[in-house]
Structures are given as C-alpha cells and as structure tokens.
Protein backbone atom coordinates (compact mmCIF):
# COMPACT_ATOMS: atom_id res chain seq x y z
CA UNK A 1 250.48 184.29 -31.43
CA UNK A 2 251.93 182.24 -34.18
CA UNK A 3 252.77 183.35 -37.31
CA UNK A 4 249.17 181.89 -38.44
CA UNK A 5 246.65 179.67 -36.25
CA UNK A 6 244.40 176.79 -37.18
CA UNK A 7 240.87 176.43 -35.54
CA UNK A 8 239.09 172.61 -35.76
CA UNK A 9 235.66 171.48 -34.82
CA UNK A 10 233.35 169.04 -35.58
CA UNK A 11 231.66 169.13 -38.71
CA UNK A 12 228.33 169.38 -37.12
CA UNK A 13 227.12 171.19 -33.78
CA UNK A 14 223.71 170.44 -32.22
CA UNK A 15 223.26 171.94 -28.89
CA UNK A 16 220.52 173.28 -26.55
CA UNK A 17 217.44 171.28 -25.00
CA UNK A 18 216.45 168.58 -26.91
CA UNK A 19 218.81 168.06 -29.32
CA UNK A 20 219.68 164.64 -28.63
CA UNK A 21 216.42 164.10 -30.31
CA UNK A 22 217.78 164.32 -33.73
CA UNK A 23 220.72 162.26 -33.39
CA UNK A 24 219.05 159.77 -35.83
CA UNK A 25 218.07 161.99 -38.77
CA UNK A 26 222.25 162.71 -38.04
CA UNK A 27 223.19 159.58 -38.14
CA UNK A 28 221.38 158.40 -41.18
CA UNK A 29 223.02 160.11 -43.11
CA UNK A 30 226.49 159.13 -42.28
CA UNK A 31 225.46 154.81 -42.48
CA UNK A 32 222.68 152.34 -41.69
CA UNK A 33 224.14 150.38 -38.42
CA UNK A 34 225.78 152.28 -35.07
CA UNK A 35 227.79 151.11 -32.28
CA UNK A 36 226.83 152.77 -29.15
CA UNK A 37 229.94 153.61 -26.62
CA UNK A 38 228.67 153.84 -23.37
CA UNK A 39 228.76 153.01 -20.11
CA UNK A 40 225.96 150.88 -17.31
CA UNK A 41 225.02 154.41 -15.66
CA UNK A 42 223.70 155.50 -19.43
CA UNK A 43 222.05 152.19 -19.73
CA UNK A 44 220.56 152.33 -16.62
CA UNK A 45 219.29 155.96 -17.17
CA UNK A 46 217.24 154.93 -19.99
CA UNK A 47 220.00 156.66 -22.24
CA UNK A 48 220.75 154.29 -24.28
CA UNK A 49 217.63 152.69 -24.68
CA UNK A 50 216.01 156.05 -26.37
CA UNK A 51 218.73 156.44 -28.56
CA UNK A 52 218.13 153.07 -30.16
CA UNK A 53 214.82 154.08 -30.36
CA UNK A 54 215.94 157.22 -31.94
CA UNK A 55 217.99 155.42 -34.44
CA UNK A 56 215.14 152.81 -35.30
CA UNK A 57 213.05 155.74 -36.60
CA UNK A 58 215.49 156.95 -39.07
CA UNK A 59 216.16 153.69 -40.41
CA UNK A 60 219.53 152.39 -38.30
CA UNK A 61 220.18 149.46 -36.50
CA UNK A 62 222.47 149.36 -33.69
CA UNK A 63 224.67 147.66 -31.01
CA UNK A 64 226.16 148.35 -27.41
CA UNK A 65 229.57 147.56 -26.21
CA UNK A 66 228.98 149.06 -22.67
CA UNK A 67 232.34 148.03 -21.05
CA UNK A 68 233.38 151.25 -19.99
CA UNK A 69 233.85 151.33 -16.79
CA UNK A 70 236.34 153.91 -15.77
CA UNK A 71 238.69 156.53 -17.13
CA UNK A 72 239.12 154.89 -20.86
CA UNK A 73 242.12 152.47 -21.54
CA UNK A 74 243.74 150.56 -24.63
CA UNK A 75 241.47 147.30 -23.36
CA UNK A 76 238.40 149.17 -24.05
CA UNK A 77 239.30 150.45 -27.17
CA UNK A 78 240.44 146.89 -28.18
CA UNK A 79 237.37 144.87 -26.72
CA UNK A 80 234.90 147.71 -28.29
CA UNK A 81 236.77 147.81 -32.06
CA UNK A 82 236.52 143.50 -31.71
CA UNK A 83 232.76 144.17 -31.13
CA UNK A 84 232.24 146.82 -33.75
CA UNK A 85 233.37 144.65 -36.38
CA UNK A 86 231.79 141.68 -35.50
CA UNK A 87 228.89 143.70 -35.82
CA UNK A 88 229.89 145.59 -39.24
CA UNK A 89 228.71 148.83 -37.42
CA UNK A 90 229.42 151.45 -40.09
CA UNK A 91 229.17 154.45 -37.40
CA UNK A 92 230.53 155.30 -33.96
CA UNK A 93 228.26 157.00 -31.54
CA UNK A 94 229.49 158.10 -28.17
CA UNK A 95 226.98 158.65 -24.95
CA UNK A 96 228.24 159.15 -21.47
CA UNK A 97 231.10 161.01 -20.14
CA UNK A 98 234.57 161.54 -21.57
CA UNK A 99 236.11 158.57 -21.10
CA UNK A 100 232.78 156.94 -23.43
CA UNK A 101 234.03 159.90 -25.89
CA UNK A 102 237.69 159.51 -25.71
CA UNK A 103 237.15 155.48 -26.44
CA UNK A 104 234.89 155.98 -28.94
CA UNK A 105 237.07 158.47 -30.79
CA UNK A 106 239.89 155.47 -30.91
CA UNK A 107 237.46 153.24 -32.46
CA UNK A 108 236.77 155.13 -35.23
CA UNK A 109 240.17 156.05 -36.09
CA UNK A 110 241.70 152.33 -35.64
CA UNK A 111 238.68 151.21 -37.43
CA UNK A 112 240.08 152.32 -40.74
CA UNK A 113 243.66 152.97 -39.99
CA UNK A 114 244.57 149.65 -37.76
CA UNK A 115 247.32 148.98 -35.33
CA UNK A 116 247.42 149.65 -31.72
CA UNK A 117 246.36 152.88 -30.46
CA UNK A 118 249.18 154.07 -28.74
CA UNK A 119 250.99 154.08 -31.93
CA UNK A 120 249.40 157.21 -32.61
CA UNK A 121 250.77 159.25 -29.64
CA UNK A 122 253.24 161.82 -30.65
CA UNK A 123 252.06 161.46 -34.49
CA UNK A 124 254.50 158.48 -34.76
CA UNK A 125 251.60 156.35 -36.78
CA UNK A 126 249.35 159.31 -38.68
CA UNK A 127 245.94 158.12 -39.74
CA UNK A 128 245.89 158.45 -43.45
CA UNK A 129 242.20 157.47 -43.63
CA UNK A 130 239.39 159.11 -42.74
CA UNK A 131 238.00 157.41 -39.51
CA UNK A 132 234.38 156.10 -39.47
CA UNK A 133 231.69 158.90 -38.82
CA UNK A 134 231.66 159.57 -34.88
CA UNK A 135 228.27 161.29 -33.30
CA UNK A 136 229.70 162.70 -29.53
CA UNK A 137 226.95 162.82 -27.15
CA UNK A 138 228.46 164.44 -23.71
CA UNK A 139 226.22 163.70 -20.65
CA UNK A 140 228.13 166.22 -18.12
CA UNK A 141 229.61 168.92 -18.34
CA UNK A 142 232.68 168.92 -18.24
CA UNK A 143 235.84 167.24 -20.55
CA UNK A 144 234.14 169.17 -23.85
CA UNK A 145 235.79 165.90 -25.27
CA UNK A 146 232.94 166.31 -27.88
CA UNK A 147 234.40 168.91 -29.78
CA UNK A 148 238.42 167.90 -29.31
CA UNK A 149 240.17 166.18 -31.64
CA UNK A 150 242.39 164.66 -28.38
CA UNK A 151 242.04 161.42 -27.03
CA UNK A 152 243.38 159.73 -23.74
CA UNK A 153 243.90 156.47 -23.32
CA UNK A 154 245.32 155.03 -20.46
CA UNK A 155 248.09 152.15 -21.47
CA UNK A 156 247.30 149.86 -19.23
CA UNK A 157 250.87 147.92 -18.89
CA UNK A 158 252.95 151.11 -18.13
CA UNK A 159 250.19 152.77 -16.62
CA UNK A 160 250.69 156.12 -18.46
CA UNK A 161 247.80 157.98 -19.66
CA UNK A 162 248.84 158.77 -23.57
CA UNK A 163 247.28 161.90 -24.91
CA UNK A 164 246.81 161.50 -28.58
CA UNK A 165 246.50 164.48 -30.93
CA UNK A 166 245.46 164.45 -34.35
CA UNK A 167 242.16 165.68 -36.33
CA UNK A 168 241.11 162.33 -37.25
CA UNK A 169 240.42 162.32 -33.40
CA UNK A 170 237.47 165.04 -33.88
CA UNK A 171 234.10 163.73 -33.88
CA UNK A 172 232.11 164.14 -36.77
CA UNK A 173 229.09 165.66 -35.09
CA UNK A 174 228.34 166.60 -31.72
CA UNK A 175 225.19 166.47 -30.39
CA UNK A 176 225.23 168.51 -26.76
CA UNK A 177 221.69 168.55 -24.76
CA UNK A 178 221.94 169.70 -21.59
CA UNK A 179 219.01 167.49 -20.32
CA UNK A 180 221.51 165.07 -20.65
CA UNK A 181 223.65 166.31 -17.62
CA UNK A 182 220.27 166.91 -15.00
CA UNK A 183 221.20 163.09 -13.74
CA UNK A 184 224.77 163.99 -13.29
CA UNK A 185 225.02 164.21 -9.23
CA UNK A 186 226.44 167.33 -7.37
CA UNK A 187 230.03 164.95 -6.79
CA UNK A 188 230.11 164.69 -10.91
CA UNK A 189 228.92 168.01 -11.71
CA UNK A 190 231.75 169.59 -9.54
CA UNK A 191 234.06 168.02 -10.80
CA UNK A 192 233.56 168.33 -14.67
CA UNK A 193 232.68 171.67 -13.89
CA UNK A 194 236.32 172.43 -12.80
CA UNK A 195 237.73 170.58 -15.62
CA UNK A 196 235.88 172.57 -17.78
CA UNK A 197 237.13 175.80 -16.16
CA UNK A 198 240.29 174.00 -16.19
CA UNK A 199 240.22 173.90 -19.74
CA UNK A 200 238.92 177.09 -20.64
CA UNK A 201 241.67 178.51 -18.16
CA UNK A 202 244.50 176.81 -19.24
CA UNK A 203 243.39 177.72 -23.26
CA UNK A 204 243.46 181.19 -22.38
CA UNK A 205 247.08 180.97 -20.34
CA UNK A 206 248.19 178.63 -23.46
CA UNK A 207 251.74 179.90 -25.66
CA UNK A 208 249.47 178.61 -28.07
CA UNK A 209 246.33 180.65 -27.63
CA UNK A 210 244.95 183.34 -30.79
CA UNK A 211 241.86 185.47 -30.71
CA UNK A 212 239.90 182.81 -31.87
CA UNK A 213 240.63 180.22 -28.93
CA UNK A 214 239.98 183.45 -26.62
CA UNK A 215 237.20 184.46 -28.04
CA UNK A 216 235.54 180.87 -26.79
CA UNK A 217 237.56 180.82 -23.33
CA UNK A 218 236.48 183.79 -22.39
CA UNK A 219 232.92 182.90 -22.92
CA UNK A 220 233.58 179.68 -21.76
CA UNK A 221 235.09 181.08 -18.32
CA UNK A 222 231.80 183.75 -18.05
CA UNK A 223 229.36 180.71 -18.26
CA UNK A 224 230.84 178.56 -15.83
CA UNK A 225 231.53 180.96 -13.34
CA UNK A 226 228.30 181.65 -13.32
CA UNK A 227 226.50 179.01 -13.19
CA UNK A 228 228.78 175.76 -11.96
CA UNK A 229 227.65 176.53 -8.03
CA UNK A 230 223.97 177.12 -9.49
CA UNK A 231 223.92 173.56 -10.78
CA UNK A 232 225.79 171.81 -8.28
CA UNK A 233 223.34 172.62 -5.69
CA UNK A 234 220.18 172.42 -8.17
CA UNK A 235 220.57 169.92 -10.44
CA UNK A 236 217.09 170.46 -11.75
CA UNK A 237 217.85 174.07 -13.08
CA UNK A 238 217.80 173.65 -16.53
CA UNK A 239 219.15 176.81 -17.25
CA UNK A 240 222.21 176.32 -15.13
CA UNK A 241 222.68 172.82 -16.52
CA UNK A 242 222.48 174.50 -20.12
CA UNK A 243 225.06 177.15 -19.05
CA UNK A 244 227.52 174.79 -18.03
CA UNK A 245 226.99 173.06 -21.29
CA UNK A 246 227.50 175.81 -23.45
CA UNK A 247 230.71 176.15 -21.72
CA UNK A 248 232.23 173.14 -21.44
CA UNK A 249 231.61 172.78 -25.39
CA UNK A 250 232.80 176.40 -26.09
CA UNK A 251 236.00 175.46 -23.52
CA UNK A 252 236.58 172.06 -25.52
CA UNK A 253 236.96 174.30 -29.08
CA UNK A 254 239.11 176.55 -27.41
CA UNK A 255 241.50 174.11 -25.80
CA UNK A 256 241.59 171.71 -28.40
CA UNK A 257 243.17 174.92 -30.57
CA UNK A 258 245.18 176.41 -28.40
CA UNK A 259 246.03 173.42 -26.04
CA UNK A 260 245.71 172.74 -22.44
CA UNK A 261 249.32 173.66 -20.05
CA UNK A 262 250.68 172.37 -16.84
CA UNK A 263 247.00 171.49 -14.69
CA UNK A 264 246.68 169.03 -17.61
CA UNK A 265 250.12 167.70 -17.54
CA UNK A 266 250.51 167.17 -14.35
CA UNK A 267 246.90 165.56 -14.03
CA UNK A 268 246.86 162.75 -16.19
CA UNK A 269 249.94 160.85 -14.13
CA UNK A 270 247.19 160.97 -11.05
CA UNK A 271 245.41 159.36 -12.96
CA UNK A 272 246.93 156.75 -14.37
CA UNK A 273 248.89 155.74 -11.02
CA UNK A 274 246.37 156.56 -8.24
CA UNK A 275 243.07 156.30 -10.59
CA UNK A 276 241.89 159.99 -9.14
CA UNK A 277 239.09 160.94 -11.91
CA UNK A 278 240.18 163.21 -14.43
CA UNK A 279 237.96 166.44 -13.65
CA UNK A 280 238.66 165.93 -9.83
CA UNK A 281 242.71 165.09 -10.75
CA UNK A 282 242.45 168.95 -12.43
CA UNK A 283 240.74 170.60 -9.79
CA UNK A 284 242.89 169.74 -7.49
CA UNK A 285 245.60 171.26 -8.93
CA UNK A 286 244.12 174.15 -10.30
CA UNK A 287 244.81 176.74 -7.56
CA UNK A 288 248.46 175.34 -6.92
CA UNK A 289 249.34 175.60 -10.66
CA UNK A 290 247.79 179.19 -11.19
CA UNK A 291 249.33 180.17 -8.14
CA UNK A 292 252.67 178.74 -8.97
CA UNK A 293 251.98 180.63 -12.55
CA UNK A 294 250.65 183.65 -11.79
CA UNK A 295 254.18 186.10 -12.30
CA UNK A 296 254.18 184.67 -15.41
CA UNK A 297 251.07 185.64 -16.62
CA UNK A 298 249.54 188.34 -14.96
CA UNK A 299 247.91 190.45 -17.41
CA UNK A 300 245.61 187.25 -18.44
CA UNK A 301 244.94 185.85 -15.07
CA UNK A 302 243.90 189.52 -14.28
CA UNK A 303 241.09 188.75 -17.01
CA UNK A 304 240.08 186.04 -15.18
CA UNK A 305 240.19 187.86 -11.98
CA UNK A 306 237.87 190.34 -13.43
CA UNK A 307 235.35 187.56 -14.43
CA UNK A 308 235.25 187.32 -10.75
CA UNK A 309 235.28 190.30 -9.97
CA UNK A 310 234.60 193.53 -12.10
CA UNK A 311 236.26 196.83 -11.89
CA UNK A 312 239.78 195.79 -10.52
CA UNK A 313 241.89 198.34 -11.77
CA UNK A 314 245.22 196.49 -10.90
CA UNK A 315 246.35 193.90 -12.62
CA UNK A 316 248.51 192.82 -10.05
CA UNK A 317 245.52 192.60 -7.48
CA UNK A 318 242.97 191.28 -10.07
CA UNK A 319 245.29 188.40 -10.78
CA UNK A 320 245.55 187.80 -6.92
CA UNK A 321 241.47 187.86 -7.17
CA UNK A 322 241.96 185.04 -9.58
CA UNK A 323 243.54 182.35 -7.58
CA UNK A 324 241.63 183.09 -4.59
CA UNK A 325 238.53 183.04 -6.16
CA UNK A 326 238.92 179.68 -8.04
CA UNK A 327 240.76 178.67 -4.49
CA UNK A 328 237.34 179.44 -2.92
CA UNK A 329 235.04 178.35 -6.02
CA UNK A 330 237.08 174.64 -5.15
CA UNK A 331 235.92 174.94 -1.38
CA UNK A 332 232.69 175.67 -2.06
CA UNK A 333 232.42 172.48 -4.40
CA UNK A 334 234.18 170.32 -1.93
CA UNK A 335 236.98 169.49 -4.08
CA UNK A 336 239.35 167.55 -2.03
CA UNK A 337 242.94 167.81 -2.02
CA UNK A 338 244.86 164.63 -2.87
CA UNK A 339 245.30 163.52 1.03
CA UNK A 340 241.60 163.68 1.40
CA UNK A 341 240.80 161.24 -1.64
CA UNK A 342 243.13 158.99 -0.04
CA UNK A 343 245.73 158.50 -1.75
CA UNK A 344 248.67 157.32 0.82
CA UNK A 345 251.30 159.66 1.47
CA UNK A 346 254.40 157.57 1.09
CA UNK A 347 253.09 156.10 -2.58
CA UNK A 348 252.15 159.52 -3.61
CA UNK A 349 255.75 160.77 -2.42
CA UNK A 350 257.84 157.03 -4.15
CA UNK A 351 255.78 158.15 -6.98
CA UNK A 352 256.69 161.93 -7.21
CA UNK A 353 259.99 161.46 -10.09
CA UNK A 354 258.07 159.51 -12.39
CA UNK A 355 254.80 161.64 -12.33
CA UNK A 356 256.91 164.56 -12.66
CA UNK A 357 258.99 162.72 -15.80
CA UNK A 358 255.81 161.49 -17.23
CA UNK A 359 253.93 165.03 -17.25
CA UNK A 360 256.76 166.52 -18.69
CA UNK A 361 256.86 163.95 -21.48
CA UNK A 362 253.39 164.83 -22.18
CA UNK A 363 254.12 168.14 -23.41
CA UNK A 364 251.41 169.84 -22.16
CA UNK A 365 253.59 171.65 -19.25
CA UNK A 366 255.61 173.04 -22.09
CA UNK A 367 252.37 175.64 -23.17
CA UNK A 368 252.58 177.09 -19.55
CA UNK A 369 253.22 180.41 -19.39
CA UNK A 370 255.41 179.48 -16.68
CA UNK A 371 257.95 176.17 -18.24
CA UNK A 372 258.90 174.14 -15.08
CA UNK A 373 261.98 172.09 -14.44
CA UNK A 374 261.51 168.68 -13.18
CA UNK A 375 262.34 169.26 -9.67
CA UNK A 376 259.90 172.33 -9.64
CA UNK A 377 257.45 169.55 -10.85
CA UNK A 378 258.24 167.17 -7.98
CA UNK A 379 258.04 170.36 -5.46
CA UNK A 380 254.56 171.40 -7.08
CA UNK A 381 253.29 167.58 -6.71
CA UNK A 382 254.04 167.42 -3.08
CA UNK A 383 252.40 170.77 -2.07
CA UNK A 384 249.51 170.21 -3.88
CA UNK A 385 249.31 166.79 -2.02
CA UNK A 386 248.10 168.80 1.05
CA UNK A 387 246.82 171.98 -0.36
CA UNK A 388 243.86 173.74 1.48
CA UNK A 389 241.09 174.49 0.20
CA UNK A 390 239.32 177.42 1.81
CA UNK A 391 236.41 179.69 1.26
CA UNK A 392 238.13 182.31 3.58
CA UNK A 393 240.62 182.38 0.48
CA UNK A 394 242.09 186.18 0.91
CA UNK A 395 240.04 187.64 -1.97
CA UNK A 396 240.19 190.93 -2.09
C-alpha cells in the first residue's frame, strides 16, 4: 500500500428497492431544471417518462437528449452539452447503462470547465470548477460507473477509447434501485455481471489497492458470485437482481480507488476498433488475463479462489480454483470468445500492435500485478482471440 490512500464517492448514496423514487426530492435540491441522459431502451421502458414525473412533483422541469446509442463517444457528449444549454438545464441526471453515465459525467464537467473532452485525459486540462450537480441512475448491473469518478469516451476520429480520471468525474448522487435492472435481458445481465466481477477482481489484484478498496471488493466479489447465474436465468428474482446491484456499486467504489489493471486495458481497444461492448470486451478476457497473472499474485487470487470455493488450504491450488472457476462461471453465461462475436481473424490479427500500444498507453496494464511488455500484449491478444470457454474447466 502507499504511503497513504485516498477513498472518493459520491456525495450521496441511495440504494435498495425503490429508491429511484426519490430522485426528485434529490434533485431539488441541487436546481430547478434537469437534463435527462439516456438512451431509446429507457424511453421505451417507461424510464424516463416516470422520472419526469418524479421531477414534476418536486418542483423541476426537465429535458431529454436521448442520442445515446452505443458505447459513449465525444459526439454525444458534444450534441448532449449543445442541448443542455439550449435548454439552461442547471442539473445532469443520468438513466441507462454506463455509457448514459459515462456521457453524462462529461457534460457536467465541460459544462462549467469548457473545451473538448479529451483534453482532460491524462490531467492535461484539470477542471478547476465544480461541474454541475450529476444524479447517476444505473439500470444494470454492471460498469458501477455510478460511483466512479472515471469516464470513457470513445474519440471518434482516432478511434481510441480515452479513459479520463479526475474527481470532478464523480457523480454527485447516486441513486441505485435494483428494479431498475429486472428489464435488463439474460445477454445484458451476463455481461455487466462479468464486468462487475471484472472490476471488483482487478481492484483487489490492483498495485494500488488498501484495506479500504478490499474491504468493498471482497464484498463485491461474495455478491456476485453468488448471485450473477441466479439472475441471469431469473430475471424476476428481485433478490438476485438486488445482489448484483449491491455489488456492482460496492465494485465501482473499490475500483475507482484502487484502479482497474490489465482486463481493463486491454478491453477498451476492442472496443473502440471492433465495437465489442464493454462488459462482454472484459469477460472475454478475464480468464486469459488471470491466468496469464496468476504467479504473480497468488496469495490474492487464492482469496478469490476461496470465494469459490471454501476451505482450500493451498494457496497454490486455491488460486488454480480461481481461474477455473471464473473460466467456468464465463461458460455458463455464454460469454463468447472474440472469434465467436465475429470479429474477423485477419483484422483482429492487422490490428494486434496498435491495440497492444494503445492499452499500454492507457495505463491501466501498469496496476497489474503482473507488468507486460508489448509483445506479451500482442501474444495475450491473439490467444484470447480463440480462448475456450468450458464448464469442464479443471476445477479442483
């Protein structure tokens, strides 16, 4: 651990059933007129509609910008912040996935600091002012964006995702009802279920991590493992669904503290190149990376091994327990590997160097407990393009 650690989060927490319900006695008291970041799915959910209504009964007006349409990019951000103050909105309120959260978080911080948002990677621009008040409302499970003071925005002429870091990025309140995720289907609850263990993981493997960020990836880890199969083939079970949101929150503080490592790093060039969604982009290179980790880091994978598994008395074998059970949690998701989404071999391969360059520009990989080179990187790229995964995974 470092010398000493610092430990963000939003300024307000609501979460369990129902408390999307109060997100306009919240946002009264931060202005009078919201804009909504969301998405068509949210709209056509009745979402968005019920949060207006929410906001009408404490007295604030609001507008939609609704263009998000995939993982979130600089166009969004710059179409939505056009629309915000066109409309004078004095608040930002997020509903939908992470990408809704991630653009919503670069609205409020341009809104009062300017420029372009990629100016803000790598703290060259650092916002001086605070950003507008931001109410996160997550819908899955999954990115724990809501309590993160990260964005990612894709720039959409190099087509690099750029992770931005800085705590005008955390939202002011987050409001996390796990009612909210029951329309999620099982393809989206997968998914952010893995990036969520993803995160959790990766906090716990993290140079970075302190007792603090373990403290909630541990938890995080127990929840998910738990419950993620329980909701992905019973959507309606309410407890499941609030499990998994519990977690993915409690993964988000501990991630955003202690950072995420090489899954993440590695990740977001999918992404940006091949368009693979973010939670699926991790998953599939979950097992690889932990696998490809695991000498490094035995005595904590072991903990997660354990999770799995109790009473391992080897550490050794309990870390081994690890990577076969998440190999076999994947399986029994249906995560794909990156030949079954479809992505064409011979692209994937031309594009190997530069994923490899732009994941170690990131800086993520550099918090792995294991530091690659970028040839390892290209190596680990190409064998996750096939990887297999198996419930027959040799758990022992």
């Amino acid at each position: 651990m470092e010398q000493f650690a610092v430990f963000r989060t939003p300024q307000t927490i609501l979460y369990g059933r129902d408390s999307f319900q109060q997100v306009g006695e919240e946002a009264v008291l931060r202005g009078k007129k919201a804009l909504i970041v969301t998405d068509h799915v949210m709209m056509n959910l009745g979402y968005v509609t019920e949060c207006q209504k929410l906001l009408k009964q404490a007295g604030v007006a609001s507008e939609c910008y609704t263009g998000v349409e995939s993982e979130p990019t600089d166009e969004y951000v710059s179409e939505a912040l056009v629309h915000l103050r066109q409309t004078s909105c004095e608040i930002v309120i997020s509903l939908g996935g992470g990408s809704c959260i991630d653009t919503a978080k670069a609205i409020a911080v341009l809104a009062t600091n300017g420029g372009y948002i990629g100016d803000y990677r790598a703290n060259r621009t650092k916002a001086v002012n605070a950003p507008l008040p931001h109410l996160a409302i997550p819908t899955t499970a999954g990115t724990g964006s809501e309590a993160t003071d990260v964005t990612v925005i894709t720039n959409t002429t190099t087509q690099v995702k750029m992770m931005i870091k800085q705590p005008a990025f955390m939202p002011t309140v987050a409001i996390v009802d796990p009612r909210l995720s029951v329309s999620s289907p099982p393809h989206v609850t997968a998914a952010t279920g893995i990036d969520a263990l993803s995160h959790a993981i990766e906090a716990y493997l993290s140079k970075k991590a302190h007792p603090m960020t373990d403290m909630f990836a541990l938890s995080a880890m127990k929840h998910l493992i738990d419950q993620i199969e329980i909701a992905y083939s019973d959507g309606e079970n309410i407890g499941a669904r609030e499990a998994m949101s519990l977690g993915a929150l409690q993964a988000g503080m501990a991630f955003t503290n202690a950072s995420v490592c090489l899954v993440h790093g590695m990740s977001r060039p999918i992404g940006a190149l091949f368009h693979v969604p973010h939670g699926y982009s991790n998953a599939m290179l979950l097992p690889a990376v932990l696998d490809y980790s695991k000498a490094s880091c035995t005595d904590r994978l072991a903990d997660l091994g354990r999770l799995f598994q109790p009473g391992i008395q080897s550490n050794e074998e309990a870390a081994d327990v690890a990577v076969a059970s998440v190999t076999r949690l994947c399986a029994s998701l249906n995560i794909p590997n990156l030949k079954e989404w479809g992505i064409d071999e011979t692209a994937f391969n031309q594009s190997v160097s530069k994923m490899a360059a732009d994941a170690l520009d990131s800086g993520s990989p550099a918090q792995n407990p294991r530091l690659p080179t970028q040839a390892e990187l290209e190596e680990l790229y190409k064998h996750s393009y096939n990887y297999q995964f198996t419930s027959e995974a040799n758990i022992r």
